[in-house]
C-alpha atoms as a PDB file:
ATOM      1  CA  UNK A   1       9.978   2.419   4.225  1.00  0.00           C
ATOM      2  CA  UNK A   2       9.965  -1.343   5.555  1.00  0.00           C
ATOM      3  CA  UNK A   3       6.858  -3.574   4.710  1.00  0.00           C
ATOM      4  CA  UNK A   4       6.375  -6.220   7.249  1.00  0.00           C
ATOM      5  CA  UNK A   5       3.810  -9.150   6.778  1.00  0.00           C
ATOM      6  CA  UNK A   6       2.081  -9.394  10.262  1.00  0.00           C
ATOM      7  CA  UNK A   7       0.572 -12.759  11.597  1.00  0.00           C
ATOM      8  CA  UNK A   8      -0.998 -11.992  14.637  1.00  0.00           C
ATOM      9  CA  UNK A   9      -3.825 -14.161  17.163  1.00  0.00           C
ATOM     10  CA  UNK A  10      -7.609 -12.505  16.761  1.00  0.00           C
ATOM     11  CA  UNK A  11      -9.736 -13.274  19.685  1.00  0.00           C
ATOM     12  CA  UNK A  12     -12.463 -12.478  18.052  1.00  0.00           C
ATOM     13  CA  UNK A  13     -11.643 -14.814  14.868  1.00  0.00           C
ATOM     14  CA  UNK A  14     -10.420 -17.328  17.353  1.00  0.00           C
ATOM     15  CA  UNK A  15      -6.978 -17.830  14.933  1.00  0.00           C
ATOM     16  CA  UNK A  16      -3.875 -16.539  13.532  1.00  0.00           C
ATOM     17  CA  UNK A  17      -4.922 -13.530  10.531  1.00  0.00           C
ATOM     18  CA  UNK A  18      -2.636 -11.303   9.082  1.00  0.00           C
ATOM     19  CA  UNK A  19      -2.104  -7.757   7.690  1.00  0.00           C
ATOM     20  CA  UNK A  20       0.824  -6.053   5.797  1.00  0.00           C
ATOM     21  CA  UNK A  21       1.882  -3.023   6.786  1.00  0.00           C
ATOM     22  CA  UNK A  22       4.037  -0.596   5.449  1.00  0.00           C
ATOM     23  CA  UNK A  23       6.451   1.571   8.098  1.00  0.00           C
ATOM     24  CA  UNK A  24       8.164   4.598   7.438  1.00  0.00           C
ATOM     25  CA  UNK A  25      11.924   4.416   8.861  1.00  0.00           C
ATOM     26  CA  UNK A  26      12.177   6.869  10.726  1.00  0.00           C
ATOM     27  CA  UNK A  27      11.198   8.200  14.282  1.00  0.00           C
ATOM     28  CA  UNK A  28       7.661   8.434  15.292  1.00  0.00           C
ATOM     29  CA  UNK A  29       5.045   8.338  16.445  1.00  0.00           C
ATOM     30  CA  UNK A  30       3.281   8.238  13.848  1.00  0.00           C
ATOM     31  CA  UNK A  31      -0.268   8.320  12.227  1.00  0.00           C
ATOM     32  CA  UNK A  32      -2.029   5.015  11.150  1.00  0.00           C
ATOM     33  CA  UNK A  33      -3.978   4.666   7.858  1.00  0.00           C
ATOM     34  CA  UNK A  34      -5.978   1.145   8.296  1.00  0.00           C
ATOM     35  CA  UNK A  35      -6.699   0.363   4.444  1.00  0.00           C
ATOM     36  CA  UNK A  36      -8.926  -2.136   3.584  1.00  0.00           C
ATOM     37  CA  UNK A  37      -9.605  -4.918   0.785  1.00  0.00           C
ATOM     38  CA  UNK A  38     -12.403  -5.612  -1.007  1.00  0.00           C
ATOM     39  CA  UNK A  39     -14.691  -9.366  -1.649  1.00  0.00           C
ATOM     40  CA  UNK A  40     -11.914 -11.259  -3.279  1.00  0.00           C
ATOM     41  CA  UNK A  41      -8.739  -9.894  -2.584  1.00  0.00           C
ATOM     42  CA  UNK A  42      -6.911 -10.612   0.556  1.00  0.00           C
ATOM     43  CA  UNK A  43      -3.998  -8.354   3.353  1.00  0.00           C
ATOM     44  CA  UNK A  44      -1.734  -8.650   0.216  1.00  0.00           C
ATOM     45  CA  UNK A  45      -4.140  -6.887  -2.076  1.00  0.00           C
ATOM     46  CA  UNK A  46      -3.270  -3.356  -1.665  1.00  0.00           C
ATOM     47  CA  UNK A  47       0.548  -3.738  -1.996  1.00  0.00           C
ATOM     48  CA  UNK A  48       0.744  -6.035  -4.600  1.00  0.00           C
ATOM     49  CA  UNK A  49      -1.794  -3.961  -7.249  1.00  0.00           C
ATOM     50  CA  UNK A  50      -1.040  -0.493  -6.495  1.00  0.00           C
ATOM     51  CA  UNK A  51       1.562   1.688  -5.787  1.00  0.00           C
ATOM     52  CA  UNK A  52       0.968   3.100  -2.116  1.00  0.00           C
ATOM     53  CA  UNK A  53       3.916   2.190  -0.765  1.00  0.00           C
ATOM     54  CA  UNK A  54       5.096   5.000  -3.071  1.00  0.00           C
ATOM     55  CA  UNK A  55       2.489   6.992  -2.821  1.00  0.00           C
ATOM     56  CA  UNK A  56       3.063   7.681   1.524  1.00  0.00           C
ATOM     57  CA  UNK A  57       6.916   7.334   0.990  1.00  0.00           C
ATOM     58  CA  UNK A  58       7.335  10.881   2.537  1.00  0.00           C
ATOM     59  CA  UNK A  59       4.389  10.878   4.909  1.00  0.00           C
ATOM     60  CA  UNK A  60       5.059  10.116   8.586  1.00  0.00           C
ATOM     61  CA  UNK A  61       2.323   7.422   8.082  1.00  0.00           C
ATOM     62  CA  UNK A  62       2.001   3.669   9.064  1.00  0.00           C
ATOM     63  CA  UNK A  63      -0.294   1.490   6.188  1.00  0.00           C
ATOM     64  CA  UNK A  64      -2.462  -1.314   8.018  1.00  0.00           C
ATOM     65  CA  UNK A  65      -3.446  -3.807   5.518  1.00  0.00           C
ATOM     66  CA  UNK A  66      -5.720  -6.245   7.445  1.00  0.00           C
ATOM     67  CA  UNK A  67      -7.271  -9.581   5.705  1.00  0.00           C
ATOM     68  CA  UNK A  68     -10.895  -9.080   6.240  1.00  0.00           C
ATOM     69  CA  UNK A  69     -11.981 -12.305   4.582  1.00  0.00           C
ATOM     70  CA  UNK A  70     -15.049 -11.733   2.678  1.00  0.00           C
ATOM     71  CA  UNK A  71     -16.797 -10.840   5.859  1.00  0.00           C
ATOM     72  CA  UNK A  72     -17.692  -7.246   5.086  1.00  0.00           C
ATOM     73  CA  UNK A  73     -15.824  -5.908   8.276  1.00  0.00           C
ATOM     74  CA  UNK A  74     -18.928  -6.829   9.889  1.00  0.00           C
ATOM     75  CA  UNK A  75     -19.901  -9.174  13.248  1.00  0.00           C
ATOM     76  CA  UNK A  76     -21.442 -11.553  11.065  1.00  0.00           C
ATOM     77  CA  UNK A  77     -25.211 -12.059  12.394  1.00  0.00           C
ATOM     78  CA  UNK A  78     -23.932 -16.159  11.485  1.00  0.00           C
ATOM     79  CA  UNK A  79     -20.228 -16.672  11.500  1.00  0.00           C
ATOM     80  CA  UNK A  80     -17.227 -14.543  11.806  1.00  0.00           C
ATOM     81  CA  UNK A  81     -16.658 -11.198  13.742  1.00  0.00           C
ATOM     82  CA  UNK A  82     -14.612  -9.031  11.549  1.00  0.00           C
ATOM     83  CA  UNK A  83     -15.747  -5.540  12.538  1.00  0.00           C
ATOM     84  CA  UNK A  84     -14.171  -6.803  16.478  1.00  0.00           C
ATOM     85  CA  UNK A  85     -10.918  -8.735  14.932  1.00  0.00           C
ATOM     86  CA  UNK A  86     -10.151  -5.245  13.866  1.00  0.00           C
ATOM     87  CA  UNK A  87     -11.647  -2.285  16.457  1.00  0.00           C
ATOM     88  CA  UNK A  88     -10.999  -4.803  19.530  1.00  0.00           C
ATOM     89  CA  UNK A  89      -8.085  -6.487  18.520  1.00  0.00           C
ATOM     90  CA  UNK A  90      -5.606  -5.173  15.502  1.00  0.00           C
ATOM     91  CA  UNK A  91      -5.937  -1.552  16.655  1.00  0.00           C
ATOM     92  CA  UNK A  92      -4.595  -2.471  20.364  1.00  0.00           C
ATOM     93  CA  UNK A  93      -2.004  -4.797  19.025  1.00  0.00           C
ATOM     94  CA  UNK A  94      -0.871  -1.922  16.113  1.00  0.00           C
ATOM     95  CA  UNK A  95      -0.778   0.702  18.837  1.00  0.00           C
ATOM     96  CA  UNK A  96       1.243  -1.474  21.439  1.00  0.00           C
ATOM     97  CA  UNK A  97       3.622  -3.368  18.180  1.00  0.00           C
ATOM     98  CA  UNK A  98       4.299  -0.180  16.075  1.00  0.00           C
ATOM     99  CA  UNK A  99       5.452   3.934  17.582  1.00  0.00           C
ATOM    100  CA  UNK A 100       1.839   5.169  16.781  1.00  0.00           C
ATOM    101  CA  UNK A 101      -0.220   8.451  17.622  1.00  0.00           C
ATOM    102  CA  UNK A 102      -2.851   6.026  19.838  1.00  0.00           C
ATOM    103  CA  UNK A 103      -5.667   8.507  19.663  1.00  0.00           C
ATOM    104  CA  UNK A 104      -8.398   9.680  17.512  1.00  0.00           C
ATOM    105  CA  UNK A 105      -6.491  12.753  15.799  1.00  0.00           C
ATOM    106  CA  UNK A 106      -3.537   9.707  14.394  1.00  0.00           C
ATOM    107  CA  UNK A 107      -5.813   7.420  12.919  1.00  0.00           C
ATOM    108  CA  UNK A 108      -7.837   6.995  10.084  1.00  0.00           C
ATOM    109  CA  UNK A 109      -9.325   4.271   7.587  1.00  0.00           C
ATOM    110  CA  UNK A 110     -10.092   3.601   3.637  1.00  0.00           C
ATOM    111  CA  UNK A 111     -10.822   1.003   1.719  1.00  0.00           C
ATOM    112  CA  UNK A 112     -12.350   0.007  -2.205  1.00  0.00           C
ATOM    113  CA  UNK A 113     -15.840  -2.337  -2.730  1.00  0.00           C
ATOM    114  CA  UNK A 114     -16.018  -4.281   0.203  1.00  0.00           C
ATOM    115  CA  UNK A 115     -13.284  -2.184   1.976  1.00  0.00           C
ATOM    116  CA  UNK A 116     -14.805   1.014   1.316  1.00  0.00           C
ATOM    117  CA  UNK A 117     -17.974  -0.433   2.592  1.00  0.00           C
ATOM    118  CA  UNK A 118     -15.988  -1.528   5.811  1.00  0.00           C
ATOM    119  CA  UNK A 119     -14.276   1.889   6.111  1.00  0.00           C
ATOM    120  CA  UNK A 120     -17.554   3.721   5.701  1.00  0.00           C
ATOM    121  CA  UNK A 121     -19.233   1.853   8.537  1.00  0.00           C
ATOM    122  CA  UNK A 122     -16.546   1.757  11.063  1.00  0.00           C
ATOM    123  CA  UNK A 123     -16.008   5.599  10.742  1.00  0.00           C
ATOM    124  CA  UNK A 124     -19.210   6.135  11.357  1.00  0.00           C
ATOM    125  CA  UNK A 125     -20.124   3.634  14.165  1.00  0.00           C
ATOM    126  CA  UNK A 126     -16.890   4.264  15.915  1.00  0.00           C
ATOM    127  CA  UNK A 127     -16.133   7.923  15.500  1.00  0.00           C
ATOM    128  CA  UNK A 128     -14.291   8.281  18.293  1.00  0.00           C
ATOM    129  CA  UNK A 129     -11.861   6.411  16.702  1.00  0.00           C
ATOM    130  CA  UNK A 130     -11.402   7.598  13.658  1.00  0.00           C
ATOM    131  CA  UNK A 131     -10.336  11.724  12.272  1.00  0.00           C
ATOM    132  CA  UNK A 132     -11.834  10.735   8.493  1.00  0.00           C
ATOM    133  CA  UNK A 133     -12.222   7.744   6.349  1.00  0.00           C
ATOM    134  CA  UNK A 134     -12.936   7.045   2.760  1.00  0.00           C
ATOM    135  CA  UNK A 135     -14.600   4.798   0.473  1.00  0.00           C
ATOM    136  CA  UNK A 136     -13.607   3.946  -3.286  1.00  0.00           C
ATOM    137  CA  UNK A 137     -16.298   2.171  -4.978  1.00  0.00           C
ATOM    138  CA  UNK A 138     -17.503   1.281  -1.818  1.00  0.00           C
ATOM    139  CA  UNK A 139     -20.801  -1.129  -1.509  1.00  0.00           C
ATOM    140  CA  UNK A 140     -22.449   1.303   0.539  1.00  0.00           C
ATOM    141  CA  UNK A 141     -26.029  -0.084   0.106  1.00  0.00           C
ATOM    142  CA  UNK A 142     -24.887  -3.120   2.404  1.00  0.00           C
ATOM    143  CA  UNK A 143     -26.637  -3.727   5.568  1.00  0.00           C
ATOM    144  CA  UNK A 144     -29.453  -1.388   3.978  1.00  0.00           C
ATOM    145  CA  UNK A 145     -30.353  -2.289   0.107  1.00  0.00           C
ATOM    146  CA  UNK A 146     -27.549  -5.608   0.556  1.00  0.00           C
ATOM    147  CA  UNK A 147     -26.304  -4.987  -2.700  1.00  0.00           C
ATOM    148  CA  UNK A 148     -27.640  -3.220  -5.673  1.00  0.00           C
ATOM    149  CA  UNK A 149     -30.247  -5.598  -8.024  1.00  0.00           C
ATOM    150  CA  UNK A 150     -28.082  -4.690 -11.249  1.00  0.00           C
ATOM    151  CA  UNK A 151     -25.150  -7.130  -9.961  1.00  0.00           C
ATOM    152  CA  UNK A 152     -25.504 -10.853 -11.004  1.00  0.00           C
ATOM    153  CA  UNK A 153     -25.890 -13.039  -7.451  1.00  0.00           C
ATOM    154  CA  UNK A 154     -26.110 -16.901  -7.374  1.00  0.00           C
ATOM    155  CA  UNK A 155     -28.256 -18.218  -4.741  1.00  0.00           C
ATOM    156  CA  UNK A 156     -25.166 -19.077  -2.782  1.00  0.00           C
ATOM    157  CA  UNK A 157     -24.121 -15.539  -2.392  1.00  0.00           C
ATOM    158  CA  UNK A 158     -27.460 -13.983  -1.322  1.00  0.00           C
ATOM    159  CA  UNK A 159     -27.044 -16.853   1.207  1.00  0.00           C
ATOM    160  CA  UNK A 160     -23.640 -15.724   2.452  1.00  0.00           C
ATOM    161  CA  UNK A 161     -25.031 -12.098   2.356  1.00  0.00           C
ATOM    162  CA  UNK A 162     -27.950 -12.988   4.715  1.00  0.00           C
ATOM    163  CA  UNK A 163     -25.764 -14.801   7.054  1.00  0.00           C
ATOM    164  CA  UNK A 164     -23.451 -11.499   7.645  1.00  0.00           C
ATOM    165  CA  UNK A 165     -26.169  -8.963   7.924  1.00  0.00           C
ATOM    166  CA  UNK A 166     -29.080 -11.028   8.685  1.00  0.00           C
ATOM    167  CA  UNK A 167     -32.770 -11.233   7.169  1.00  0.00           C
ATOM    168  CA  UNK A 168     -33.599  -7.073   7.849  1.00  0.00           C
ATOM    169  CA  UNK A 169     -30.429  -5.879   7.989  1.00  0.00           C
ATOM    170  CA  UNK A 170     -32.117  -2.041   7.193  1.00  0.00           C
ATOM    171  CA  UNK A 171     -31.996   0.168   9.884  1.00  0.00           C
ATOM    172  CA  UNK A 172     -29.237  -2.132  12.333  1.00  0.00           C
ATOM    173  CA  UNK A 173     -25.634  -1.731  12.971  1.00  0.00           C
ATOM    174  CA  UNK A 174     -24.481  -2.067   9.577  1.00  0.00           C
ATOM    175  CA  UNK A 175     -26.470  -0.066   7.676  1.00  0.00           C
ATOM    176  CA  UNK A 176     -24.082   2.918   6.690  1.00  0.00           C
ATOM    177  CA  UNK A 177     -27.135   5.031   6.417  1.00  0.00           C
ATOM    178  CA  UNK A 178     -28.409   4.671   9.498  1.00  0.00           C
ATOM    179  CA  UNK A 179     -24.981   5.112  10.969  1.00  0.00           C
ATOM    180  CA  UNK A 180     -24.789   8.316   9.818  1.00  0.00           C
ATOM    181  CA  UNK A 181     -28.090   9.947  11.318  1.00  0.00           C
ATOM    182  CA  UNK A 182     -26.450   8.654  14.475  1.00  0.00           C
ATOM    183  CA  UNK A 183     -22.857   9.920  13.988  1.00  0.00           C
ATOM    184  CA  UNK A 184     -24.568  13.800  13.624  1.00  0.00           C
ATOM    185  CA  UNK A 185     -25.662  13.394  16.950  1.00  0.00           C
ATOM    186  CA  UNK A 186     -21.676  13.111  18.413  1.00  0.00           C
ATOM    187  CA  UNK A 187     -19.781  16.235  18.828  1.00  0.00           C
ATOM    188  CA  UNK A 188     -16.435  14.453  17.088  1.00  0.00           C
ATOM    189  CA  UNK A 189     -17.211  12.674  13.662  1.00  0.00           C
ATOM    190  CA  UNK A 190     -15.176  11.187  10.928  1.00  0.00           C
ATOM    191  CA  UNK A 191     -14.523  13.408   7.847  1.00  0.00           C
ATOM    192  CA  UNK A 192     -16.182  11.299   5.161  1.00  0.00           C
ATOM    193  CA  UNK A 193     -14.221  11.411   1.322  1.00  0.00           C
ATOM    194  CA  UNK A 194     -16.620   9.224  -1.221  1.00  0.00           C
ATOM    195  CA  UNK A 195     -15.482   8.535  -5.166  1.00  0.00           C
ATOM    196  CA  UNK A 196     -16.864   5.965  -7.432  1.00  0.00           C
ATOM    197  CA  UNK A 197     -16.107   5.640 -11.235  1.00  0.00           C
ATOM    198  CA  UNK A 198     -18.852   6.465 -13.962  1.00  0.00           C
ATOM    199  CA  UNK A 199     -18.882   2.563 -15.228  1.00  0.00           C
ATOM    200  CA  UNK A 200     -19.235   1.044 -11.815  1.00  0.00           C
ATOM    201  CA  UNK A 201     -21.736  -1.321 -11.227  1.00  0.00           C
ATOM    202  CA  UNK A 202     -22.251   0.296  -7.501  1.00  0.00           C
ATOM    203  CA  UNK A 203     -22.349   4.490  -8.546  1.00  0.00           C
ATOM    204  CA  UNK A 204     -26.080   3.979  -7.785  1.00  0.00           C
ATOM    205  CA  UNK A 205     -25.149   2.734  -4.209  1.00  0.00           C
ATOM    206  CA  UNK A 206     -22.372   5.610  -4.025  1.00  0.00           C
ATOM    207  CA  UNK A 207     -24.885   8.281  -5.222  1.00  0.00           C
ATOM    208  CA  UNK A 208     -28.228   7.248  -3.110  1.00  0.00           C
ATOM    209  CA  UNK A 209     -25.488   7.278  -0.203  1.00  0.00           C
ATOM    210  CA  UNK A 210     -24.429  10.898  -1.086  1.00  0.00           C
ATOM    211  CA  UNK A 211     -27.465  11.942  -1.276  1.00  0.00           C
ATOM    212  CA  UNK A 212     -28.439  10.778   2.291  1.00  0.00           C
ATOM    213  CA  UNK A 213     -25.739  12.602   3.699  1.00  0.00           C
ATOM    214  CA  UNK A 214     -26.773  15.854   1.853  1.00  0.00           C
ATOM    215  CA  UNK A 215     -29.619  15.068   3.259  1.00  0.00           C
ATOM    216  CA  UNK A 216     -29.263  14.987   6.782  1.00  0.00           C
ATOM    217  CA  UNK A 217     -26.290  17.724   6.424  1.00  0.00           C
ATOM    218  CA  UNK A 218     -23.704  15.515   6.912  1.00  0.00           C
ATOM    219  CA  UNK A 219     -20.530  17.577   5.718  1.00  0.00           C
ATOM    220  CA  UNK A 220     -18.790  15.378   3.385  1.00  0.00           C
ATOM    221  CA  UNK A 221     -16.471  14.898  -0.113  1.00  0.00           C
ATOM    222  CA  UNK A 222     -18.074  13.106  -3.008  1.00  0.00           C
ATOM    223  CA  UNK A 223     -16.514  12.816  -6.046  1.00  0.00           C
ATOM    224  CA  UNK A 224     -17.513  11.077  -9.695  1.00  0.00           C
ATOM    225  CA  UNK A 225     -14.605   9.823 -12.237  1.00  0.00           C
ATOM    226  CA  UNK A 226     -14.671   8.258 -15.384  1.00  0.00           C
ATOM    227  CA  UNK A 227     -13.424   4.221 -14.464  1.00  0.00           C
ATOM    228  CA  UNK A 228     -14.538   0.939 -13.717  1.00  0.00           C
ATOM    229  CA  UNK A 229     -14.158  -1.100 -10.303  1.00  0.00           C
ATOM    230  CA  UNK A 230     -11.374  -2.243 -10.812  1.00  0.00           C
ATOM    231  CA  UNK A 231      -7.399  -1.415 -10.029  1.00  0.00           C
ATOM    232  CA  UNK A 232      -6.591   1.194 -13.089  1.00  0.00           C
ATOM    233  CA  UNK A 233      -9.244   3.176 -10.661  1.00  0.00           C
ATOM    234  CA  UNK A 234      -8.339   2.341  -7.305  1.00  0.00           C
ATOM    235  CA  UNK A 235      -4.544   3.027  -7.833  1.00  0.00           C
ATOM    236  CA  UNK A 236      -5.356   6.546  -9.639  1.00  0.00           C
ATOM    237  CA  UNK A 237      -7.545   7.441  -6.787  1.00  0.00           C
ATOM    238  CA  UNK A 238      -5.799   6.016  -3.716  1.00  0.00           C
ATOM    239  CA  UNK A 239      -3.395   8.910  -4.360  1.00  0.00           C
ATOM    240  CA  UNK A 240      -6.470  12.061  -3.734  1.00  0.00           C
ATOM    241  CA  UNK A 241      -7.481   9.827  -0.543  1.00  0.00           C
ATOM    242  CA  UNK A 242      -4.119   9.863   1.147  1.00  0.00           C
ATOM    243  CA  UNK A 243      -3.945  13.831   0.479  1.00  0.00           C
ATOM    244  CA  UNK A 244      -7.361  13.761   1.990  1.00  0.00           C
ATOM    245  CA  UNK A 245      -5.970  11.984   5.207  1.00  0.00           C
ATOM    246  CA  UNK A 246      -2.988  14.098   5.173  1.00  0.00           C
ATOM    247  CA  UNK A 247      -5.124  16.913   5.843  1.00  0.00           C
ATOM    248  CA  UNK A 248      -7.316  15.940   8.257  1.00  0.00           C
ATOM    249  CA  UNK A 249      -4.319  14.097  10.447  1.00  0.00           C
ATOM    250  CA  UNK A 250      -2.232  16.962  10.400  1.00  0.00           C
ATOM    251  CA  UNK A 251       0.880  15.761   8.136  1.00  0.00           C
END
C-alpha cells in the first residue's frame, strides 16, 4: 500500500484542503472508499488512530480521507460548502488523479460522529453516487433534532450549529430523515450499514434514525455494541464496515 497526503485547490472552499489516502500497489482500477472524520479530528484522523491501512491491505480499494473541517459535510446555510468541496470537487479530482472504477458500482462512503453524519446524508442525497455507506456513531439527528439535548453545548456552539443548518433545518437538505423518504422514491439507492455503542451519548439519535427507516421500509443494517464514542470503538468496528463495502462493491 502507499499513503499519500493530498493538497489539492477546492472551488467550492475557495483554498488549498487536503485528504490522505491510502493506495493499494497494484493495477487497477479500483474501488474508492471516501471515509470521513468526525467534529475535532482532521484528514489525518483516520490513519493516525486506527488501523485501516491494515485492515484494506488485500482489498483492491483506494481510502479517501478528506478534511471536512467541522462543517458537517454540509453547504453551510452561513459559511463554508463542504458537502460541494467533496461531491463537486474531490470526487472529479480522485477519479481523474488515482486508476478508479468512476461510477456508482466503485464507490462508496463511511464515516464516525460527524463523519457518519456526513456519510449518511451524502448517500442518501446523492445516490447515484454512491453503492452503500455507513455511519459509526453518527450524529444522525443533525439537520433534523441538531443534536441530541443530553450533550453539553455552550452558546457558541448552538451558534455554529445554526449557521451550518440554519434556524429550521427539519425537513431541508440535511435532514438525514427526510433524505431518506426521498431516496425510496429512486430506483438505485445506497445500502445503508448503522452501529453505535451502548454508552454513546448519540444511540438515541442512532436508534430514532433506525427506526425511521423501519419505518418507511428502507432496507438497511443496524447494529448495537457495547462502547463509547470514542477510537477503542471506531477501530473495532471500522473492520465489519469495510466487509460491508466489500460486499456491496463486488471485491
Amino acid at each position: 500500500m502507499a499513503l499519500i497526503e493530498v493538497k489539492w485547490w477546492s472551488a467550492a472552499l475557495q483554498k488549498q484542503t487536503a485528504a490522505t489516502v491510502i493506495v493499494p500497489q497494484k493495477a487497477g482500477p479500483h474501488s474508492v472508499l471516501y471515509l470521513l472524520h468526525g467534529l475535532s479530528d482532521d484528514h489525518s484522523a483516520w490513519q493516525r488512530r486506527s488501523r485501516v491501512e491494515l485492515y484494506v491491505a488485500d482489498l483492491p480499494l483506494i481510502v479517501v480521507m478528506p478534511d471536512g473541517g467541522r462543517g458537517f459535510y454540509c453547504d453551510a446555510h452561513v459559511g463554508q460548502k463542504y458537502e460541494s468541496a467533496l461531491i463537486s470537487d474531490l470526487i472529479p479530482f480522485i477519479d481523474e488523479t488515482f486508476n478508479t472504477r468512476a461510477e456508482r458500482s466503485g464507490r462508496c462512503i463511511g464515516g464516525l460522529s460527524m463523519g457518519g453524519y456526513g456519510a449518511a446524508k451524502l448517500a442518501l442525497k446523492f445516490p447515484e453516487l454512491f453503492v452503500s455507506a455507513h455511519s459509526h456513531s453518527g450524529a444522525l439527528g443533525f439537520g433534523h433534532e441538531n443534536f441530541p439535548k443530553d450533550r453539553p453545548m455552550d452558546d457558541a456552539f448552538l451558534i455554529e450549529l445554526e449557521r451550518i443548518a440554519g434556524p429550521n433545518p427539519q425537513g431541508g437538505e440535511n435532514d438525514c430523515h427526510a433524505l431518506a423518504e426521498e431516496a425510496l422514491k429512486m430506483e438505485q439507492r445506497p445500502a445503508l450499514r448503522i452501529d453505535c455503542g451502548t454508552e454513546d451519548y448519540l444511540l438515541e439519535s442512532n436508534r430514532n434514525f433506525h427506526a425511521h427507516l423501519k419505518n418507511i421500509g428502507y432496507a438497511h443494517e443496524y447494529e448495537e455494541f457495547s462502547g463509547a464514542h470514542n477510537w477503542d470503538y471506531w477501530d473495532l468496528h471500522i473492520r465489519g464496515a469495510i466487509k460491508f463495502h466489500a460486499r456491496h462493491l463486488g471485491l
